[in-house]
Protein backbone atom coordinates (compact mmCIF):
# COMPACT_ATOMS: atom_id res chain seq x y z
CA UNK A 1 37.65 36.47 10.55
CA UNK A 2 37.13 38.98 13.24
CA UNK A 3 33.08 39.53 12.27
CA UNK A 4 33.05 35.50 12.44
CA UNK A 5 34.72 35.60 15.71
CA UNK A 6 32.08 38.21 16.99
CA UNK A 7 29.20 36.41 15.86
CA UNK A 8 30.06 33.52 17.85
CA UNK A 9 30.20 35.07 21.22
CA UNK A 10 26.67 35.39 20.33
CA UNK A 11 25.49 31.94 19.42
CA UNK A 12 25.50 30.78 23.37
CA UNK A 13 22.67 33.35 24.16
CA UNK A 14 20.91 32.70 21.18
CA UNK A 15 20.83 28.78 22.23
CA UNK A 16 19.39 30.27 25.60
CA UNK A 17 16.79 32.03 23.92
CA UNK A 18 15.83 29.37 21.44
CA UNK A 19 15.51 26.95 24.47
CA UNK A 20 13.86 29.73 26.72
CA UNK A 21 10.96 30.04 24.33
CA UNK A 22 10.54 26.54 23.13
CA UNK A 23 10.36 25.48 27.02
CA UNK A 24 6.76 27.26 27.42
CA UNK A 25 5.55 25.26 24.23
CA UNK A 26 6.89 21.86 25.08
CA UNK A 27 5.31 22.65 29.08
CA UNK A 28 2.00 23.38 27.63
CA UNK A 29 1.62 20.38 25.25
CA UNK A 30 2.45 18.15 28.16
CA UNK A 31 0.15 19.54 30.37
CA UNK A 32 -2.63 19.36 27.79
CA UNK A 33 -1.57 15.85 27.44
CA UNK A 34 -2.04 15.46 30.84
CA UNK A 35 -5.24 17.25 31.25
CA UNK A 36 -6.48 14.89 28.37
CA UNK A 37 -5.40 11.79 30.10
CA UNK A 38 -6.96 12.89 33.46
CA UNK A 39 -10.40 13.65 31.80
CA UNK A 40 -10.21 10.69 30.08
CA UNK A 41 -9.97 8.72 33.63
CA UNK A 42 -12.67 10.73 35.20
CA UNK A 43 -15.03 10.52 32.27
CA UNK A 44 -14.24 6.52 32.85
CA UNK A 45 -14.79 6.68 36.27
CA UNK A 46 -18.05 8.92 36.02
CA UNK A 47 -19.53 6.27 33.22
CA UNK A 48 -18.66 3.38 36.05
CA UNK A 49 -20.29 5.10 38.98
CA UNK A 50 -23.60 5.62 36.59
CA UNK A 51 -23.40 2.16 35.13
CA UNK A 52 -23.62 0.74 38.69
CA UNK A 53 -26.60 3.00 39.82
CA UNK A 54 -28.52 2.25 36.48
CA UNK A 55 -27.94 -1.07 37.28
CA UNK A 56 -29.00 -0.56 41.09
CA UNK A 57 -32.27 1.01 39.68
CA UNK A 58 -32.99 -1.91 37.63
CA UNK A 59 -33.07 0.26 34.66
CA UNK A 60 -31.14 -2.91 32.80
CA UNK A 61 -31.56 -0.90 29.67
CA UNK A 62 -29.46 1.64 30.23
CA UNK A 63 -26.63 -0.20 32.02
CA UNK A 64 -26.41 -2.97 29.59
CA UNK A 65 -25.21 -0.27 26.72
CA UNK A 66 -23.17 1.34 28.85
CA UNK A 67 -21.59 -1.22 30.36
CA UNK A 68 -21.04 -2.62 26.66
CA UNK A 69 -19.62 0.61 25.50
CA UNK A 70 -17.31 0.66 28.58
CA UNK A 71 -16.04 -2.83 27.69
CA UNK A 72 -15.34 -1.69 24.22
CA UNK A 73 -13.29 0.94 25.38
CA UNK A 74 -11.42 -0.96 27.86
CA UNK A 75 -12.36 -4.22 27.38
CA UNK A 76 -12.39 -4.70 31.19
CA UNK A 77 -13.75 -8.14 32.62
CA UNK A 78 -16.07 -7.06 35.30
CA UNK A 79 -18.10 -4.44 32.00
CA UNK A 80 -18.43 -7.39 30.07
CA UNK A 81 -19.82 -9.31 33.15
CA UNK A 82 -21.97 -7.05 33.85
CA UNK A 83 -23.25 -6.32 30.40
CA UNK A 84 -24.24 -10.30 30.49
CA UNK A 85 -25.80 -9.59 33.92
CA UNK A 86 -27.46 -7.10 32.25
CA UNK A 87 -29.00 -9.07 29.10
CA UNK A 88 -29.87 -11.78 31.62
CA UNK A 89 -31.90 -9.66 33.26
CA UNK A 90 -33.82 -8.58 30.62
CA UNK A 91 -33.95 -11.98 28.85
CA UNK A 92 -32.24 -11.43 26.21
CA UNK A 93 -30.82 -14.98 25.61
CA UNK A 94 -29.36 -15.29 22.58
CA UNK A 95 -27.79 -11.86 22.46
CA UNK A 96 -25.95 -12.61 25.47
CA UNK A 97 -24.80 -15.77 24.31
CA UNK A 98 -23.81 -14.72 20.92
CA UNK A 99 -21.55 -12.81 22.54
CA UNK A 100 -19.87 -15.28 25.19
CA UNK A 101 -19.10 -17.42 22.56
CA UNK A 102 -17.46 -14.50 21.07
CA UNK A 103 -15.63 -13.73 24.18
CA UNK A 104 -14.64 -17.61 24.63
CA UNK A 105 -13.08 -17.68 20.88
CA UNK A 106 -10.07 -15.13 22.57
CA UNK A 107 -10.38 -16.22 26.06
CA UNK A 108 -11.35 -20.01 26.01
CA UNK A 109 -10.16 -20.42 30.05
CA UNK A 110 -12.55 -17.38 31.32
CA UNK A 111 -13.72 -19.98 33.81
CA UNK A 112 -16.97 -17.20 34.79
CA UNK A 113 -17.99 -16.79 30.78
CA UNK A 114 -18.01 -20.64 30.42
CA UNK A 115 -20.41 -21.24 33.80
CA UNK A 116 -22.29 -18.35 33.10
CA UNK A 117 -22.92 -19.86 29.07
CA UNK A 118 -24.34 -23.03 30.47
CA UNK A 119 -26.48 -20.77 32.98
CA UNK A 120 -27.84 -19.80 30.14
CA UNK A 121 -28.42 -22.42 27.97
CA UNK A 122 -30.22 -23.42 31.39
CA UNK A 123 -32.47 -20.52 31.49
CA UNK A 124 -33.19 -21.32 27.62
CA UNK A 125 -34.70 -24.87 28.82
CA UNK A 126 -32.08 -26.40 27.13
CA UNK A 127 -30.64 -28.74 30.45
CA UNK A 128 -29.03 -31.18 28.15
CA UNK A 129 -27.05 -28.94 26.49
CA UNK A 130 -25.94 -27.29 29.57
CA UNK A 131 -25.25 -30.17 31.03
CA UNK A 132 -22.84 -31.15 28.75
CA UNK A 133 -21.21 -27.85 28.61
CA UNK A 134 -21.12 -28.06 32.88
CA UNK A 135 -19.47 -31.63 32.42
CA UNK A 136 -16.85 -30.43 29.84
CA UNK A 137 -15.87 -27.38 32.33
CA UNK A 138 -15.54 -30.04 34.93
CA UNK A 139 -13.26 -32.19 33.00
CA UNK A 140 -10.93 -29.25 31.60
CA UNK A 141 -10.78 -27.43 35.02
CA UNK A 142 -7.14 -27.84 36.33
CA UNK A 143 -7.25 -30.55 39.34
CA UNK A 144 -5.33 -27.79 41.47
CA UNK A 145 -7.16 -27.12 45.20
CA UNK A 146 -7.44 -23.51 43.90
CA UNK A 147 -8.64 -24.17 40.58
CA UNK A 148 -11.62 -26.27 41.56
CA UNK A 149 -13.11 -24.18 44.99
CA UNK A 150 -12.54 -20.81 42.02
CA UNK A 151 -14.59 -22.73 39.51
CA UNK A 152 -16.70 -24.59 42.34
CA UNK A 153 -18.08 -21.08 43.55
CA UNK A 154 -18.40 -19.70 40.43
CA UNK A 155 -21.06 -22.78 39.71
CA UNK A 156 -22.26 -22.13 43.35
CA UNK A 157 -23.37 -18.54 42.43
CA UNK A 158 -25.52 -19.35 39.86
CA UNK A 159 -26.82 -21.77 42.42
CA UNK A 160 -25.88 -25.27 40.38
CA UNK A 161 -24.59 -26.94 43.65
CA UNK A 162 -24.89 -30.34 42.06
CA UNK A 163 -22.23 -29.15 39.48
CA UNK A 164 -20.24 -27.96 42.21
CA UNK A 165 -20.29 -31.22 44.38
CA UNK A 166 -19.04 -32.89 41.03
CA UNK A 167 -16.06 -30.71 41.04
CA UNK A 168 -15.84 -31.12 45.09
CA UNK A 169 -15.25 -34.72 44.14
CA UNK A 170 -12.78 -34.77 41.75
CA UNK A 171 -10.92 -32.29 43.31
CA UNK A 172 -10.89 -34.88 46.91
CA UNK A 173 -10.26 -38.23 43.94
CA UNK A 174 -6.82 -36.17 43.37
CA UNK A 175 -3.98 -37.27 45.67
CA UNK A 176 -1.68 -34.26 45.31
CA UNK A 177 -4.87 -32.43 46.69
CA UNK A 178 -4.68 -32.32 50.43
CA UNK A 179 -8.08 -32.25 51.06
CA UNK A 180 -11.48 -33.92 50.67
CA UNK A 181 -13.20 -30.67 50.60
CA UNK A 182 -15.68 -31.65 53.68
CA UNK A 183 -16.49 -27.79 54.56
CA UNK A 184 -17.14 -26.67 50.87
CA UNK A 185 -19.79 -29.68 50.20
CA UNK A 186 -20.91 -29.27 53.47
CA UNK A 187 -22.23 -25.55 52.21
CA UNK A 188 -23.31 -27.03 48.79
CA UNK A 189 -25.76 -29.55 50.71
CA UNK A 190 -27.03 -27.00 53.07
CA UNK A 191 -27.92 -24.52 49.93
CA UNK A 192 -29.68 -27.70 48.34
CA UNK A 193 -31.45 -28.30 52.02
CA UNK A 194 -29.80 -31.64 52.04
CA UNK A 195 -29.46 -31.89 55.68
CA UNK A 196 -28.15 -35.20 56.23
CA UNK A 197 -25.15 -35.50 53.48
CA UNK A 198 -24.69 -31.31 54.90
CA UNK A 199 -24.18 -32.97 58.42
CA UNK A 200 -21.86 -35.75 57.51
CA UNK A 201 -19.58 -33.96 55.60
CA UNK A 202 -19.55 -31.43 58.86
CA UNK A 203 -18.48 -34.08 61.36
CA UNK A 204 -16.10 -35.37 58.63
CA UNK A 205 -14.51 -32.20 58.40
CA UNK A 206 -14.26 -31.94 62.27
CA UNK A 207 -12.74 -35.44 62.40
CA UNK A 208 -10.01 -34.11 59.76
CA UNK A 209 -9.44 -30.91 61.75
CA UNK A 210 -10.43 -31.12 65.42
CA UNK A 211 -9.58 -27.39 66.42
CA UNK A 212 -12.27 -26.25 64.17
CA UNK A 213 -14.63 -27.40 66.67
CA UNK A 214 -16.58 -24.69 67.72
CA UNK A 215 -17.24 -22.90 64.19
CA UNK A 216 -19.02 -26.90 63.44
CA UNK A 217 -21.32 -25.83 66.52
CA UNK A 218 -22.07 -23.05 65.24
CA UNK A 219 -22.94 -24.40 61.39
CA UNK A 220 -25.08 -27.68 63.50
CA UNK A 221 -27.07 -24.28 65.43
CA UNK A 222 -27.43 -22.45 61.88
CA UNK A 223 -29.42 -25.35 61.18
CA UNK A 224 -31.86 -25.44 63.55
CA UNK A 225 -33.00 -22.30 61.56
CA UNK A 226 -34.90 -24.34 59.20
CA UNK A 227 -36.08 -26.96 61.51
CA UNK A 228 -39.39 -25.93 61.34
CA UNK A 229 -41.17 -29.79 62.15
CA UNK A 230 -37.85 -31.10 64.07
CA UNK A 231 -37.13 -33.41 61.00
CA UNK A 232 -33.62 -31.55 60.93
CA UNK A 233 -32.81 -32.10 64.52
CA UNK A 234 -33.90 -35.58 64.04
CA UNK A 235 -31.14 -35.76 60.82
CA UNK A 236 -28.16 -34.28 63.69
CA UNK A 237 -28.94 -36.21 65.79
CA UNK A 238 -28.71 -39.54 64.06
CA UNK A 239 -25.60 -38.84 62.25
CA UNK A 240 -23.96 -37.56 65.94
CA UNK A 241 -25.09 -40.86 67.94
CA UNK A 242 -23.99 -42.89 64.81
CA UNK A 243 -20.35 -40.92 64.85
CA UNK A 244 -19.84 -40.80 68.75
CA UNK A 245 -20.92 -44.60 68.85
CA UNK A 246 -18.67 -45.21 66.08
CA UNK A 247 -15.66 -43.59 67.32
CA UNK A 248 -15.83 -44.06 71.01
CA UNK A 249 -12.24 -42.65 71.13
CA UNK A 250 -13.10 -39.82 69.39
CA UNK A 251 -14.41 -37.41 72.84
CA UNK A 252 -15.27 -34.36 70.40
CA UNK A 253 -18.25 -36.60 68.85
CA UNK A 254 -19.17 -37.48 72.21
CA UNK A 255 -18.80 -33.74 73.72
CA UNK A 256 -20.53 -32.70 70.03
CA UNK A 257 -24.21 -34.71 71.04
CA UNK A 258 -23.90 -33.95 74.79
CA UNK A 259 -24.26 -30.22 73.60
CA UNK A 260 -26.72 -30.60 70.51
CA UNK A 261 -29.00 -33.22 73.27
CA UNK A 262 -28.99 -30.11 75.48
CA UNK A 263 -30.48 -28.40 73.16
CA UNK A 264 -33.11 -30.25 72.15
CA UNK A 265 -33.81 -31.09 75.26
CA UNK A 266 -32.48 -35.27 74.84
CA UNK A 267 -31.08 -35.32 78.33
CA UNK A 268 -31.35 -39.21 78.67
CA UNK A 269 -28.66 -38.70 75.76
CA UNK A 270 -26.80 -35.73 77.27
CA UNK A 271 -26.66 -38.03 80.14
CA UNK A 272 -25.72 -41.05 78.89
CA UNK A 273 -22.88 -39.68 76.85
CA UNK A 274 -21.65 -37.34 79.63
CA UNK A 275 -21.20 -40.11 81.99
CA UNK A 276 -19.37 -42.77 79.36
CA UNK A 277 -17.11 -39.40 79.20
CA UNK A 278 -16.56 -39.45 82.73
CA UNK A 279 -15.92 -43.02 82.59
CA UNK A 280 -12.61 -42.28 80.36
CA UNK A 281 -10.93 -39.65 81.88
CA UNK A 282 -12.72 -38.93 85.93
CA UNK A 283 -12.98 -34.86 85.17
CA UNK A 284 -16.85 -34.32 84.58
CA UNK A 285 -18.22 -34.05 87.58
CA UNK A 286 -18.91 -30.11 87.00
CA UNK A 287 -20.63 -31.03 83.64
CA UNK A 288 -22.88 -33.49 84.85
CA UNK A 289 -23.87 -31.71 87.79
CA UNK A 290 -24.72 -28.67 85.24
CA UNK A 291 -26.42 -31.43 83.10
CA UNK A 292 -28.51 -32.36 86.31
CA UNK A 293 -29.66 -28.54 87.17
CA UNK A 294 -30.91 -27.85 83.49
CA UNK A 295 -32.64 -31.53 83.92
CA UNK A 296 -33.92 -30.51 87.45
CA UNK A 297 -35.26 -26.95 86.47
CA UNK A 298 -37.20 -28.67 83.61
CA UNK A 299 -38.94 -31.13 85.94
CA UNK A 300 -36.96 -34.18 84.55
CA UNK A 301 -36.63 -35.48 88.24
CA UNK A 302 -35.32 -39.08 86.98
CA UNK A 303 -32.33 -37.94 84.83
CA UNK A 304 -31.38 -35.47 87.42
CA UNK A 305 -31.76 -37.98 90.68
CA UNK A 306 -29.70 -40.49 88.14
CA UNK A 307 -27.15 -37.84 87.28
CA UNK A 308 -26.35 -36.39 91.08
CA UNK A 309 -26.63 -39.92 92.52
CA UNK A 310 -23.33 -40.66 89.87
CA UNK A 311 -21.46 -37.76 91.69
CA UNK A 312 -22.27 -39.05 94.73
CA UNK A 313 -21.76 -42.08 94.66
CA UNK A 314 -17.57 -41.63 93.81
CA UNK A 315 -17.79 -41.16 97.49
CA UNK A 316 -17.40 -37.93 100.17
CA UNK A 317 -14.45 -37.33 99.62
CA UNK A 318 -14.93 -36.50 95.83
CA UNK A 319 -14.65 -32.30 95.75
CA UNK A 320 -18.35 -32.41 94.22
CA UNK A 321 -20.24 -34.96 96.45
CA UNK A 322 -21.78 -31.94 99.10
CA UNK A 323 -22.88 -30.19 96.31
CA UNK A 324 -24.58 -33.32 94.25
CA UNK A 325 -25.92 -34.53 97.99
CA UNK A 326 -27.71 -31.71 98.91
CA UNK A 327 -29.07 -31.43 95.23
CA UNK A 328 -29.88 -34.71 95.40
CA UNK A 329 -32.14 -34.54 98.60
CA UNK A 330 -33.92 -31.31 97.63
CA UNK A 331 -34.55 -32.78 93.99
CA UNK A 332 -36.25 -35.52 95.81
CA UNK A 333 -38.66 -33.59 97.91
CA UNK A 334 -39.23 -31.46 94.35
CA UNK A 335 -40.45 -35.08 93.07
CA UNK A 336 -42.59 -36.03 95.85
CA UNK A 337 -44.45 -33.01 96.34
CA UNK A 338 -44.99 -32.79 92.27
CA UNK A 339 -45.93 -36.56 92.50
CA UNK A 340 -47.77 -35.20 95.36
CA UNK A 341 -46.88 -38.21 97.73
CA UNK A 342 -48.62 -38.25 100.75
CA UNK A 343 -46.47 -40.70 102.30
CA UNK A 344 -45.09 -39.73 106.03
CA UNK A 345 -42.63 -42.53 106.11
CA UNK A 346 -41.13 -41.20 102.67
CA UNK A 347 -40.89 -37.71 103.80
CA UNK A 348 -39.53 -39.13 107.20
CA UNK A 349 -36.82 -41.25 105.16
CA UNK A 350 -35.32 -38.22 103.43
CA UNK A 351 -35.19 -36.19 106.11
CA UNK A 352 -33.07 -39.10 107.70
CA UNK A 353 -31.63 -39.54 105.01
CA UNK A 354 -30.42 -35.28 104.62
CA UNK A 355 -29.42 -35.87 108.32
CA UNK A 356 -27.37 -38.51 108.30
CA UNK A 357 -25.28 -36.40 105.16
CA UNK A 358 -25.43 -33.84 107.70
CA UNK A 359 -27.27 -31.45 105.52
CA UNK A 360 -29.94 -30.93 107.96
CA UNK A 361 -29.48 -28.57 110.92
């Protein structure tokens, strides 16, 4: 009993032992587990980063297998879209469609796979085949806002705008939808260089959401960037006069063509628009005054006399009329001289005429 009693004392320290030496062991397979798991990331990484500058170098070869082998390892979206990418590039057609249908068997709602098959039945001069398969994505895409500008881009990219436009309008045909998707056709027509359908759906969308105002300026300028015979600024300008005239209580349509006339130069427009403007509310002298100087400096002498002669005829008492009377006069003598009038008694007349305003020292 007492040799079992001494050889317990012991069994605590050899515990610590056991546990002292095992701990090294159990440290180092963790850390090579961890080394292992960190390489494995970089190598990942490294194969990425030379998949993408392959690809960047056009050597489609190269990227295609790596990208595939990537995809088997990880089976990551984006290496399986670019491995298509890849095959596209380099025409190889049925390859990469052997292996979307593939892909579709496991992931039937991979909304990019699906557009990108009917690209390519496209690109195989098959268009009746693809357009089937583009009508069958448009029916089975969910009628969700979200859903249909995803799946509407994704047919955007490959640029089949009409297919888009489709989807546009059965997204707007929805009533839990609360939009007609004006702005997103609106971009679909300009990519097809439909000008006129781009421009309505514009001013529709500004009608639906008037603080967006200035960003529709600034698509109706983009525009003007392939007006190369003024056939496009013809199209705006149409579509405004037919939307101001239409809505006459509508002032942004209105304010919309006074701005696009000024520049294109339409100031019997820009005029005529500025003043039924005035008409409403009794606050533009300032703009047609500035309307009259642009008019003036271009040697339009008739639409400027027309336009100061407005401000000054709301009387002297108006906080504009000095300014639009003195204008008024010199634009005169601008006209005669250009005219080249050699008339005393017309020269004499404005000069009475500046005098009696008391503009004449």
């Amino acid at each position: 009993i007492v040799g079992l009693m001494e050889l317990l004392r012991f069994v605590p320290f050899l515990l610590i032992m056991i546990l002292t030496l095992a701990m090294p062991a159990n440290a180092q397979v963790n850390g090579s587990s961890h080394k292992n798991k960190n390489s494995s990331g970089a190598a990942t990484q490294a194969d990425e980063q030379l998949a993408r500058e392959f690809y960047n170098n056009k050597d489609y070869g190269k990227a295609k297998e790596l990208n595939l082998s990537l995809y088997r390892t990880n089976y990551n979206s984006y290496n399986f879209s670019m491995y298509i990418e890849c095959l596209i590039r380099l025409s190889e057609y049925d390859e990469a469609i052997a292996a979307m249908k593939s892909y579709l068997r496991k992931h039937p709602d991979e909304w990019k796979v699906n557009v990108d098959l009917g690209y390519m039945y496209k690109l195989q001069g098959d268009n009746d085949k693809a357009d089937k398969h583009f009508r069958k994505i448009i029916k089975d895409v969910s009628d969700a806002k979200n859903s249909i500008v995803a799946v509407a881009n994704l047919f955007r990219s490959r640029n089949l705008n009409e297919y888009a436009l489709a989807l546009y309008e059965k997204g707007a045909a929805n009533p839990n939808n609360d939009s007609h998707f004006y702005l997103e056709k609106a971009y679909a027509y300009n990519s097809m260089l439909d000008f006129a359908n781009a421009t309505d759906c514009y001013l529709n969308y500004l009608e639906e959401t008037p603080e967006q105002y200035e960003m529709i300026k600034t698509r109706i300028r983009f525009m003007f960037y392939y007006d190369i015979d003024g056939s496009v600024a013809d199209i705006i300008r149409t579509a405004l006069l037919a939307k101001a005239q239409a809505n006459p209580e509508n002032e942004q349509f209105a304010e919309l063509l006074v701005w696009f006339s000024l520049q294109t130069e339409d100031y019997d427009i820009a005029l005529t628009f500025e003043l039924a403007l005035d008409r409403r509310k009794g606050d533009r002298e300032n703009d047609i005054l500035y309307l009259a100087d642009i008019a003036a400096d271009n040697k339009r002498y008739e639409i400027a006399i027309s336009a100061y002669k407005y401000v000054t005829a709301k009387g002297e008492a108006g906080v504009y009329f000095i300014k639009a009377q003195t204008s008024l006069f010199k634009i005169e003598y601008e006209k005669a001289l250009a005219e080249q009038i050699d008339d005393k008694k017309y020269y004499e007349k404005l000069s009475d005429g500046s005098a009696a305003a008391g503009l004449l020292c």
